[in-house]
PDB file of N, CA and C in Angstrom:
ATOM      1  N   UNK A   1      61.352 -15.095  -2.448  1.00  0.00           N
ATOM      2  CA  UNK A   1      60.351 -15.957  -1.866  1.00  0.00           C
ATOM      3  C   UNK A   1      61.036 -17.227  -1.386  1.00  0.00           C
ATOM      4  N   UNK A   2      60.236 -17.788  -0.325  1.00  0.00           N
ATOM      5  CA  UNK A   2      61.011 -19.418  -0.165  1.00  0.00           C
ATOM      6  C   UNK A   2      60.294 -20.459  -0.307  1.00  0.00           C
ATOM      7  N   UNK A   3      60.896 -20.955  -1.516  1.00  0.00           N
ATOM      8  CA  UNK A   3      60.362 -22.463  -1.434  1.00  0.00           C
ATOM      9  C   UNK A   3      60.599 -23.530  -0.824  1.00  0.00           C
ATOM     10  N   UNK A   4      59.594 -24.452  -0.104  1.00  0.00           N
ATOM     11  CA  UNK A   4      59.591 -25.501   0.819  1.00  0.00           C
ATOM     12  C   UNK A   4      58.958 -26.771   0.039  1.00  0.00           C
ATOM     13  N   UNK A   5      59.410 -27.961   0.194  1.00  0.00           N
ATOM     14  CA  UNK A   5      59.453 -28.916  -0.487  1.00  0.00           C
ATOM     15  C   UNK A   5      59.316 -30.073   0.933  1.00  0.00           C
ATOM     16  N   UNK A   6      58.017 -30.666   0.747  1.00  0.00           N
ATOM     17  CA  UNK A   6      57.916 -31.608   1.822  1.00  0.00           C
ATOM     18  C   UNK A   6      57.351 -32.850   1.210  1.00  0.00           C
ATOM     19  N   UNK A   7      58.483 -33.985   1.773  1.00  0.00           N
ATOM     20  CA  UNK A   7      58.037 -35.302   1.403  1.00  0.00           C
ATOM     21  C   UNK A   7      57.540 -36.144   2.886  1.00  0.00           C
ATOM     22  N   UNK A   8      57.402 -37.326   2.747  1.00  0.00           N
ATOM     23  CA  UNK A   8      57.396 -38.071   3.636  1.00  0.00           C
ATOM     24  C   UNK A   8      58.060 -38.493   4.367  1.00  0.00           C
ATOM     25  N   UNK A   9      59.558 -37.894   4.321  1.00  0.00           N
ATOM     26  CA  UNK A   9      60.633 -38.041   4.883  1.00  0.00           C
ATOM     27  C   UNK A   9      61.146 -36.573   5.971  1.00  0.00           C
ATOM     28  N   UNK A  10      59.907 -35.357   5.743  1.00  0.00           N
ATOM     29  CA  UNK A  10      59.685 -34.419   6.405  1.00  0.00           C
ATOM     30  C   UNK A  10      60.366 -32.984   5.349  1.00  0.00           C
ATOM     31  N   UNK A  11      60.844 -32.297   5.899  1.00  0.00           N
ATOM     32  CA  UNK A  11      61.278 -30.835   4.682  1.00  0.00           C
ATOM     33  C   UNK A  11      62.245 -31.691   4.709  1.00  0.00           C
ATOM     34  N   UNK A  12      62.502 -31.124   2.647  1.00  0.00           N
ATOM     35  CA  UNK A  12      63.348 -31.759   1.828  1.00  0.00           C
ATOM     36  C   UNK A  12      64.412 -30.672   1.221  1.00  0.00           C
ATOM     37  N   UNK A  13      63.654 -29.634   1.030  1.00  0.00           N
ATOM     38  CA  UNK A  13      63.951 -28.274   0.697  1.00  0.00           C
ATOM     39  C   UNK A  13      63.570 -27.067   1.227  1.00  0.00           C
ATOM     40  N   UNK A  14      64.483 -26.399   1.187  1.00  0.00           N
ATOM     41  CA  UNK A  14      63.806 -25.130   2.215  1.00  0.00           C
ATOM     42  C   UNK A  14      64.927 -24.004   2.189  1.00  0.00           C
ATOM     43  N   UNK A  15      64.712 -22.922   0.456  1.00  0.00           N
ATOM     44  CA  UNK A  15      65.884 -21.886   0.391  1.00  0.00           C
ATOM     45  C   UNK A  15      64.989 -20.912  -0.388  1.00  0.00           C
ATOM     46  N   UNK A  16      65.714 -19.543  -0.366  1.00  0.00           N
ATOM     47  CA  UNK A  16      65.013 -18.418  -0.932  1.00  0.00           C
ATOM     48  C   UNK A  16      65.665 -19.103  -2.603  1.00  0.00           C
ATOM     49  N   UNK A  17      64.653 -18.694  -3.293  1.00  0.00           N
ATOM     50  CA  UNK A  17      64.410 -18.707  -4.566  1.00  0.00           C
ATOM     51  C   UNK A  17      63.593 -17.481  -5.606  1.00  0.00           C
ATOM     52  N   UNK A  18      64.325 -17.356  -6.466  1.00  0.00           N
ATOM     53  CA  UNK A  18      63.383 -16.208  -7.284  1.00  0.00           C
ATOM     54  C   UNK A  18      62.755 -16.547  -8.346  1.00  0.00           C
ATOM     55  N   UNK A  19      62.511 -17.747  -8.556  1.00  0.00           N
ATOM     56  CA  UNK A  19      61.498 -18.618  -9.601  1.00  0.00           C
ATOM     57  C   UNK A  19      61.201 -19.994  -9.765  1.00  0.00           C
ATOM     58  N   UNK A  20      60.234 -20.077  -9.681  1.00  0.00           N
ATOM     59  CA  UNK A  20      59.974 -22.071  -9.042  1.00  0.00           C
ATOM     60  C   UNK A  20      59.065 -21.964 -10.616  1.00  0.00           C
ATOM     61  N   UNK A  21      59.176 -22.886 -11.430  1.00  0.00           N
ATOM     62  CA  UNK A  21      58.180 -23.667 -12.408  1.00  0.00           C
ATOM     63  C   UNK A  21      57.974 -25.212 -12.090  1.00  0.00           C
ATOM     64  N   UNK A  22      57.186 -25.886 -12.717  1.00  0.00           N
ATOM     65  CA  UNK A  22      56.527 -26.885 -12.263  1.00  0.00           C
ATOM     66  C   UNK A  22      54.874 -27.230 -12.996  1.00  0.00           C
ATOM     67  N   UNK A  23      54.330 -28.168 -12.782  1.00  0.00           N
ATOM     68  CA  UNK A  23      52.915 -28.867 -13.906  1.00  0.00           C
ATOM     69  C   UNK A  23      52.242 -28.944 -13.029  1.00  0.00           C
ATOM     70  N   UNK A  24      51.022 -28.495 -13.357  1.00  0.00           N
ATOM     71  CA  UNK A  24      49.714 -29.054 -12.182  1.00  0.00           C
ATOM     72  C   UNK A  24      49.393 -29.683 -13.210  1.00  0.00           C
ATOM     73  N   UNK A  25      47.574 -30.057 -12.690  1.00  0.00           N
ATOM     74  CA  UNK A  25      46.830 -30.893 -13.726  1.00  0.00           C
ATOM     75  C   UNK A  25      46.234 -29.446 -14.732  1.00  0.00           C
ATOM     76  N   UNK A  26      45.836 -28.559 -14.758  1.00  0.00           N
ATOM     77  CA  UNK A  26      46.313 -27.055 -15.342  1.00  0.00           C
ATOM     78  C   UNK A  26      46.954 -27.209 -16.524  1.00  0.00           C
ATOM     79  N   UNK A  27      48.008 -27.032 -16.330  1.00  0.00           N
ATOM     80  CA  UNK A  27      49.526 -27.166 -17.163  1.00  0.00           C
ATOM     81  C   UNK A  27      50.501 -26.466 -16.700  1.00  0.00           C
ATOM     82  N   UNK A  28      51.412 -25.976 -17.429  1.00  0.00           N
ATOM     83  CA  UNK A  28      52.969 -25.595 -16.757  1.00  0.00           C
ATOM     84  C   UNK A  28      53.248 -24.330 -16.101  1.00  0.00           C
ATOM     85  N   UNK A  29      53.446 -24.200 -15.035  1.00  0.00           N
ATOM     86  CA  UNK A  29      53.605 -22.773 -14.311  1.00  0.00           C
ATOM     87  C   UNK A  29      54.670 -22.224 -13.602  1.00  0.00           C
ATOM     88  N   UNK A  30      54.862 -21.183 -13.493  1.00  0.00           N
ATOM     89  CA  UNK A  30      56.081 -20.365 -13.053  1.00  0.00           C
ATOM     90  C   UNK A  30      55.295 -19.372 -11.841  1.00  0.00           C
ATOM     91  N   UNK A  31      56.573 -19.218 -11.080  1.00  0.00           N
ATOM     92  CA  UNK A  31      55.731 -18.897  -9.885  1.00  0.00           C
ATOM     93  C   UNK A  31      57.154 -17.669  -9.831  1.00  0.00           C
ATOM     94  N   UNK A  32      56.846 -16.740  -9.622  1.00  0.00           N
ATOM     95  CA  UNK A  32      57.645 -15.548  -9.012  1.00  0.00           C
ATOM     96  C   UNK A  32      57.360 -14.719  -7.619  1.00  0.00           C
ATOM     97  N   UNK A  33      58.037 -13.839  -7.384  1.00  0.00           N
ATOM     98  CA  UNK A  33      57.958 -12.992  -5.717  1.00  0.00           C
ATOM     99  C   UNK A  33      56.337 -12.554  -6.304  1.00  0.00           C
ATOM    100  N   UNK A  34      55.671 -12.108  -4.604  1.00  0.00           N
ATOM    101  CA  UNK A  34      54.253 -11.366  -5.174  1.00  0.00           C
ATOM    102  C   UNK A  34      53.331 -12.214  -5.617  1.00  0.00           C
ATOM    103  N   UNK A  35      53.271 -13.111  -5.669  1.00  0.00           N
ATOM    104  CA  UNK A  35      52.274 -13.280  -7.403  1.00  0.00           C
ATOM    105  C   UNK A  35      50.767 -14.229  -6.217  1.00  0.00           C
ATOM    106  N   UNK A  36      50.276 -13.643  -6.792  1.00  0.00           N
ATOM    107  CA  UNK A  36      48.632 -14.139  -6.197  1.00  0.00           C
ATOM    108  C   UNK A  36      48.642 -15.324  -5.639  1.00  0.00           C
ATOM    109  N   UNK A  37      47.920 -15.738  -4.671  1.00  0.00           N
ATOM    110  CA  UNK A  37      47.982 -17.089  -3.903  1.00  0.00           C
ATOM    111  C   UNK A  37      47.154 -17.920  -4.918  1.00  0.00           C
ATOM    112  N   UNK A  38      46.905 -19.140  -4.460  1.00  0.00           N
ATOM    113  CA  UNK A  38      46.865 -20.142  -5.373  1.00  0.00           C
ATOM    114  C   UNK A  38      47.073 -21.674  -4.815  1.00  0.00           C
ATOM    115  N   UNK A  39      46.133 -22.389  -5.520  1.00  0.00           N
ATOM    116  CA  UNK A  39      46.514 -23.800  -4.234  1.00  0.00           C
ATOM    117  C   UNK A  39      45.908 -24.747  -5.582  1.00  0.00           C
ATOM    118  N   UNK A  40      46.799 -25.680  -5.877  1.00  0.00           N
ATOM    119  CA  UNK A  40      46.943 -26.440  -6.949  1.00  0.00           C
ATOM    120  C   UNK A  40      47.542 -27.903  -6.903  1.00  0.00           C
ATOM    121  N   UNK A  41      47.086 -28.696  -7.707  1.00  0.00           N
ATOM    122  CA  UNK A  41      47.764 -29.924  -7.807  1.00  0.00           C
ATOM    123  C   UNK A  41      48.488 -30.612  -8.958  1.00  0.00           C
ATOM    124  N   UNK A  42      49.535 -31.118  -8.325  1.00  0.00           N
ATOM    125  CA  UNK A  42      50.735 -31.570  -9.271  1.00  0.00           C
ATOM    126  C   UNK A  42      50.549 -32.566  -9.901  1.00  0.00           C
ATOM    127  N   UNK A  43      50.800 -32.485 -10.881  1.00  0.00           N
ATOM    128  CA  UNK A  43      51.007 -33.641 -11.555  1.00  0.00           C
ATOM    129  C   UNK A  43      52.726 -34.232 -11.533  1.00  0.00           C
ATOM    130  N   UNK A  44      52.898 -35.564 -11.582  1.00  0.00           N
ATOM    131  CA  UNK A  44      54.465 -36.149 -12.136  1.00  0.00           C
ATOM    132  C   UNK A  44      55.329 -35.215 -13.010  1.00  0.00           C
ATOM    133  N   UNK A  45      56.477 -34.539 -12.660  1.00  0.00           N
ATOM    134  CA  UNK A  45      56.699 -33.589 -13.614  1.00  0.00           C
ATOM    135  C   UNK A  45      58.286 -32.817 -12.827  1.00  0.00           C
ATOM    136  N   UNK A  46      58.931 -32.128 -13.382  1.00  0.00           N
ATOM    137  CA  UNK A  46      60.124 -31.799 -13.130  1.00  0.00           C
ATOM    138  C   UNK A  46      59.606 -30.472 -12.596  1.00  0.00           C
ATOM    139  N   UNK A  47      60.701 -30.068 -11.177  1.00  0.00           N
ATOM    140  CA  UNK A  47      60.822 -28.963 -10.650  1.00  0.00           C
ATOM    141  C   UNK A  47      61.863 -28.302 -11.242  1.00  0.00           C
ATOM    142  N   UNK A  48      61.485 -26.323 -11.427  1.00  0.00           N
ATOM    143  CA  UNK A  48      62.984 -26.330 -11.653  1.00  0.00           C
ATOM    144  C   UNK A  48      63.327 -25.232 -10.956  1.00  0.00           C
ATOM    145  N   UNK A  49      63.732 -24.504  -9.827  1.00  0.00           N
ATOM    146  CA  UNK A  49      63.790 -22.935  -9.248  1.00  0.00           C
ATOM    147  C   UNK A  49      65.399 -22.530  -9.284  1.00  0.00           C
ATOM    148  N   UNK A  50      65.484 -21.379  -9.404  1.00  0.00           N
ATOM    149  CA  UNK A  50      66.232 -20.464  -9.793  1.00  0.00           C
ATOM    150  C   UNK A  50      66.810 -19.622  -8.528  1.00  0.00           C
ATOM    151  N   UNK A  51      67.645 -19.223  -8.055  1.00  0.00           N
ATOM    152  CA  UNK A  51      67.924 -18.023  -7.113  1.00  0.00           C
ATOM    153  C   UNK A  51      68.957 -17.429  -7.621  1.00  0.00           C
ATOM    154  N   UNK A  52      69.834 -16.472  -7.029  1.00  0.00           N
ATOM    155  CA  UNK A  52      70.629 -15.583  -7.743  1.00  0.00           C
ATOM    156  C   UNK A  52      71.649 -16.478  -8.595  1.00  0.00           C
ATOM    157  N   UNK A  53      72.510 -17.513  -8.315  1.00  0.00           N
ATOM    158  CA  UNK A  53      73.480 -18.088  -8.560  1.00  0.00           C
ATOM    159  C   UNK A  53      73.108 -19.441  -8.818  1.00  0.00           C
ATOM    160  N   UNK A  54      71.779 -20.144  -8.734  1.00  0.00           N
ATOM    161  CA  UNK A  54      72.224 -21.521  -9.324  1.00  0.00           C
ATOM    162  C   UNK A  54      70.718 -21.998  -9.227  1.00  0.00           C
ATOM    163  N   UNK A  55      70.875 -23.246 -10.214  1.00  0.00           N
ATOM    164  CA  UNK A  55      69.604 -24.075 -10.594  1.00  0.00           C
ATOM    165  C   UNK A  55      69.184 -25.304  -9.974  1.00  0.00           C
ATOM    166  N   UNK A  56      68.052 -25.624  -9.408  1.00  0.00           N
ATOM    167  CA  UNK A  56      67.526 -26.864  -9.063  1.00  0.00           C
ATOM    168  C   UNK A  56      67.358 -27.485  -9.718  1.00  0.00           C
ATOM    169  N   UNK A  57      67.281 -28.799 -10.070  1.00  0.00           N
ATOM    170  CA  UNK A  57      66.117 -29.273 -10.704  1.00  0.00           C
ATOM    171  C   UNK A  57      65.962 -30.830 -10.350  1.00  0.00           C
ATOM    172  N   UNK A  58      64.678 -31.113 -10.048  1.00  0.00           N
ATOM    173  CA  UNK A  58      64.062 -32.090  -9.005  1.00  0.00           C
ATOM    174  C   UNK A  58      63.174 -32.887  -9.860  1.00  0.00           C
ATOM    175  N   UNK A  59      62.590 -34.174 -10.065  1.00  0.00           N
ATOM    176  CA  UNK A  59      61.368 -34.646 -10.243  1.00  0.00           C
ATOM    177  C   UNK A  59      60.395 -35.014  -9.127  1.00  0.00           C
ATOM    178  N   UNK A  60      59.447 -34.414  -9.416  1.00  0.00           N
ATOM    179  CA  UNK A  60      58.261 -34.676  -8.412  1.00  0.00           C
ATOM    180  C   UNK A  60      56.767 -35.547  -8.604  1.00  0.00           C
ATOM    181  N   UNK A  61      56.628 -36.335  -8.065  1.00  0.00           N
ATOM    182  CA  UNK A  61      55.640 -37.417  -7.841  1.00  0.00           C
ATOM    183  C   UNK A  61      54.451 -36.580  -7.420  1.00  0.00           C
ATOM    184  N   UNK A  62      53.868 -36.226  -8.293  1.00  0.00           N
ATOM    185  CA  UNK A  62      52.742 -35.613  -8.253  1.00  0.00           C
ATOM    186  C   UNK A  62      52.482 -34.828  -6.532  1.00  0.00           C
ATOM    187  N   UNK A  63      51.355 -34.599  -5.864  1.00  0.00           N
ATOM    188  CA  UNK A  63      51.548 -33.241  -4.618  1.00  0.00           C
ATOM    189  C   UNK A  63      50.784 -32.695  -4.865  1.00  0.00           C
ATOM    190  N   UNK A  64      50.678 -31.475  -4.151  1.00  0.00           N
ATOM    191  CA  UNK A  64      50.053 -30.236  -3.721  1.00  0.00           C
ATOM    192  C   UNK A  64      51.263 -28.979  -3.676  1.00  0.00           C
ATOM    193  N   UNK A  65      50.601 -27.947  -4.383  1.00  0.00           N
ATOM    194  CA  UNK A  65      51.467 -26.872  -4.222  1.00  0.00           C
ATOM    195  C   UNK A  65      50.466 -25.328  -3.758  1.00  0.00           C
ATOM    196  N   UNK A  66      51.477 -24.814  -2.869  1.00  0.00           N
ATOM    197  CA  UNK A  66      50.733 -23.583  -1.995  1.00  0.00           C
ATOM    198  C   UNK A  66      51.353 -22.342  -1.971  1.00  0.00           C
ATOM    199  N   UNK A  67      50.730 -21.352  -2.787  1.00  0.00           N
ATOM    200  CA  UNK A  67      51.656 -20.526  -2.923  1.00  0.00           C
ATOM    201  C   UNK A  67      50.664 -19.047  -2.022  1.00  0.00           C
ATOM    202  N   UNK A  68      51.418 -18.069  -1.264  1.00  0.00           N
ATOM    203  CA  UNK A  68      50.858 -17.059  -0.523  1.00  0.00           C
ATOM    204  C   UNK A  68      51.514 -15.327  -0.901  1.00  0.00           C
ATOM    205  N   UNK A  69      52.230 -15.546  -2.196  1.00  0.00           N
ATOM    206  CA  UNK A  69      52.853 -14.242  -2.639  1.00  0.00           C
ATOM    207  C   UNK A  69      54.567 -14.151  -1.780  1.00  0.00           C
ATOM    208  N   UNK A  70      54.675 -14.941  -0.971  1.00  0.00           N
ATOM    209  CA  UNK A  70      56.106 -15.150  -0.013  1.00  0.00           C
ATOM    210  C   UNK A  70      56.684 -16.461   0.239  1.00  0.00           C
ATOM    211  N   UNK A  71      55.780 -17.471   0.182  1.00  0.00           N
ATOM    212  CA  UNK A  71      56.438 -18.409   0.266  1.00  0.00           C
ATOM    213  C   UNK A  71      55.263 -19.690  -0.970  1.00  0.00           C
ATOM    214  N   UNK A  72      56.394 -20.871  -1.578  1.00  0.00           N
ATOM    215  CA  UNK A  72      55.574 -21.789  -2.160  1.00  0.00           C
ATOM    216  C   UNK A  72      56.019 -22.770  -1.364  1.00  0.00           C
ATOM    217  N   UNK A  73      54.963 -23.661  -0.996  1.00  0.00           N
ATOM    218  CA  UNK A  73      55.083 -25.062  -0.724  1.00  0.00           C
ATOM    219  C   UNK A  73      54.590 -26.142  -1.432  1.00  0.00           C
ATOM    220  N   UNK A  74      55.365 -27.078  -1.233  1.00  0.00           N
ATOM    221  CA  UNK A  74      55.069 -28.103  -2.247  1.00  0.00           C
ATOM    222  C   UNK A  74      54.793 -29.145  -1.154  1.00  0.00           C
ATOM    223  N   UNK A  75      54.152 -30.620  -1.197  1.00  0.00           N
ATOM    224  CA  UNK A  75      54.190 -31.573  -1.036  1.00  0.00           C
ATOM    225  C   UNK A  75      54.027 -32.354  -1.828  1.00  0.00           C
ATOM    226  N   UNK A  76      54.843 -33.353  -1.863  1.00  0.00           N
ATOM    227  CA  UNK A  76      54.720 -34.614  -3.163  1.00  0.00           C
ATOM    228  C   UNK A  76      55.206 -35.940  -2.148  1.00  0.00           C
ATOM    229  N   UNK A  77      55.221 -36.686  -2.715  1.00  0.00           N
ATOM    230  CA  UNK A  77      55.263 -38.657  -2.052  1.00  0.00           C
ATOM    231  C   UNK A  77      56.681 -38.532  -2.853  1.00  0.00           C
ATOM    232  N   UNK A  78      57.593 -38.010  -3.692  1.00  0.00           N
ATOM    233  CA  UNK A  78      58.922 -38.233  -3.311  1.00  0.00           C
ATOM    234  C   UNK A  78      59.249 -37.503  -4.810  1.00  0.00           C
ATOM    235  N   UNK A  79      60.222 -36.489  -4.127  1.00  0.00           N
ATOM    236  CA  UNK A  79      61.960 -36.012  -4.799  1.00  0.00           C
ATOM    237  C   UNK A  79      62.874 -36.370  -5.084  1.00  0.00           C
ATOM    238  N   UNK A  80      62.964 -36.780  -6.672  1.00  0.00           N
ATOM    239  CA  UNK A  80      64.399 -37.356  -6.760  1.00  0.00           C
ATOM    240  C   UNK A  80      64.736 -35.775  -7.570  1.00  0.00           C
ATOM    241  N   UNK A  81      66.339 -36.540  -7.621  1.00  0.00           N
ATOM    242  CA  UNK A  81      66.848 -35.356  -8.786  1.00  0.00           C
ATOM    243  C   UNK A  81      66.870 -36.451 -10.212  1.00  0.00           C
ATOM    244  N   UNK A  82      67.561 -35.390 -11.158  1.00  0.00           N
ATOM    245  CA  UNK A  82      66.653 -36.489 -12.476  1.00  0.00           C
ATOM    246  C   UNK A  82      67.715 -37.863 -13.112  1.00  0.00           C
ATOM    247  N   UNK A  83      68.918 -37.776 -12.062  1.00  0.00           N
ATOM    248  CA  UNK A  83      70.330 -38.666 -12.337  1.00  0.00           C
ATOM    249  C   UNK A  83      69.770 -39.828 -11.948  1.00  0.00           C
ATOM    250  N   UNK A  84      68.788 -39.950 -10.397  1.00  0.00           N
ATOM    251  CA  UNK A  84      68.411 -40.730 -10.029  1.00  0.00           C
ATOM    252  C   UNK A  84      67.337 -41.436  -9.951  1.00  0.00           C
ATOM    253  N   UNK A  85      66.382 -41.278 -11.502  1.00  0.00           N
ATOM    254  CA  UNK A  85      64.834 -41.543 -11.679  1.00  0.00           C
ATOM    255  C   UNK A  85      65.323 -42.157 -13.008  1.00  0.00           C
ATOM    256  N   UNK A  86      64.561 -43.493 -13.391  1.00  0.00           N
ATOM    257  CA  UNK A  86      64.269 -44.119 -14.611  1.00  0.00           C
ATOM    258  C   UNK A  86      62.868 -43.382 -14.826  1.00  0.00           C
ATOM    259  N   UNK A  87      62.698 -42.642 -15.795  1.00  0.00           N
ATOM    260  CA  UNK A  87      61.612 -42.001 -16.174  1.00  0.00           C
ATOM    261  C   UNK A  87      60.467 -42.902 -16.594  1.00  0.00           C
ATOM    262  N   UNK A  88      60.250 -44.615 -16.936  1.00  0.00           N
ATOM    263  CA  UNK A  88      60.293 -45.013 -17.476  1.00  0.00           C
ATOM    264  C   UNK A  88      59.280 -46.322 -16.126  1.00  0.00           C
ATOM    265  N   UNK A  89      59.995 -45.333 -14.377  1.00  0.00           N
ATOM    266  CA  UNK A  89      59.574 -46.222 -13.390  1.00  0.00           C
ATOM    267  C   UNK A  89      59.384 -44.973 -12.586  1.00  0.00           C
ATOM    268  N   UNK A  90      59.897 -44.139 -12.870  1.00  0.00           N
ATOM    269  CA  UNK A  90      59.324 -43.079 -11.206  1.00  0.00           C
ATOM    270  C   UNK A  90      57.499 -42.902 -11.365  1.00  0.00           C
ATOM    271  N   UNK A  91      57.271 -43.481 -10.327  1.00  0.00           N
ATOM    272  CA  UNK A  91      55.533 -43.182 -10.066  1.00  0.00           C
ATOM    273  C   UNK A  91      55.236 -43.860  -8.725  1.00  0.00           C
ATOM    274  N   UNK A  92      56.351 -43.989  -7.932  1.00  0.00           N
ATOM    275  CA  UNK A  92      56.159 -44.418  -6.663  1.00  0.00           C
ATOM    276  C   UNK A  92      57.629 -45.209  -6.037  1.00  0.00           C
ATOM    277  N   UNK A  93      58.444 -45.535  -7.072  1.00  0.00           N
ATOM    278  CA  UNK A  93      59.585 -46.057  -6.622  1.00  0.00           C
ATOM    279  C   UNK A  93      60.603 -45.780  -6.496  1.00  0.00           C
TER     280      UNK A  93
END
């Protein structure tokens, strides 16, 4: 499947992946190939997707996520990775 990751700065991300997890207001979810559509909202919370050979992992400022069994999209107000977030201040800065 491919996940797409759009901020305000336009696509941020955009690679085949074989497992995206992530928090709505819900709670914690994993998203695989196939899997039923679905249209949900994020809460502040770490991305993490998977493809054959290597790991993401992103914090995301809450969003919208869209999933169609082939592709997930995300939108959030901003992607850091987690080297570059004071956990303590990410909620807009």
């Amino acid at each position: 499947m491919i996940l797409k990751i759009y901020s305000p700065e336009g696509l941020v991300f955009n690679k085949e992946v074989k497992i995206v997890s992530f928090r709505t207001v819900e709670g914690d979810m994993g998203v695989l190939d196939k899997r039923a559509p679905i249209i949900g909202k994020l809460e502040v919370s770490k991305l993490i997707a998977k493809d054959e050979n290597n790991e993401y992992v992103y914090m995301l400022e809450d969003g919208f996520v869209h999933c169609d069994g082939k592709n997930v999209i995300i939108i959030t107000e901003a992607m850091k990775s987690p080297d570059e977030v004071d956990p303590h201040k990410f909620m807009g800065g």
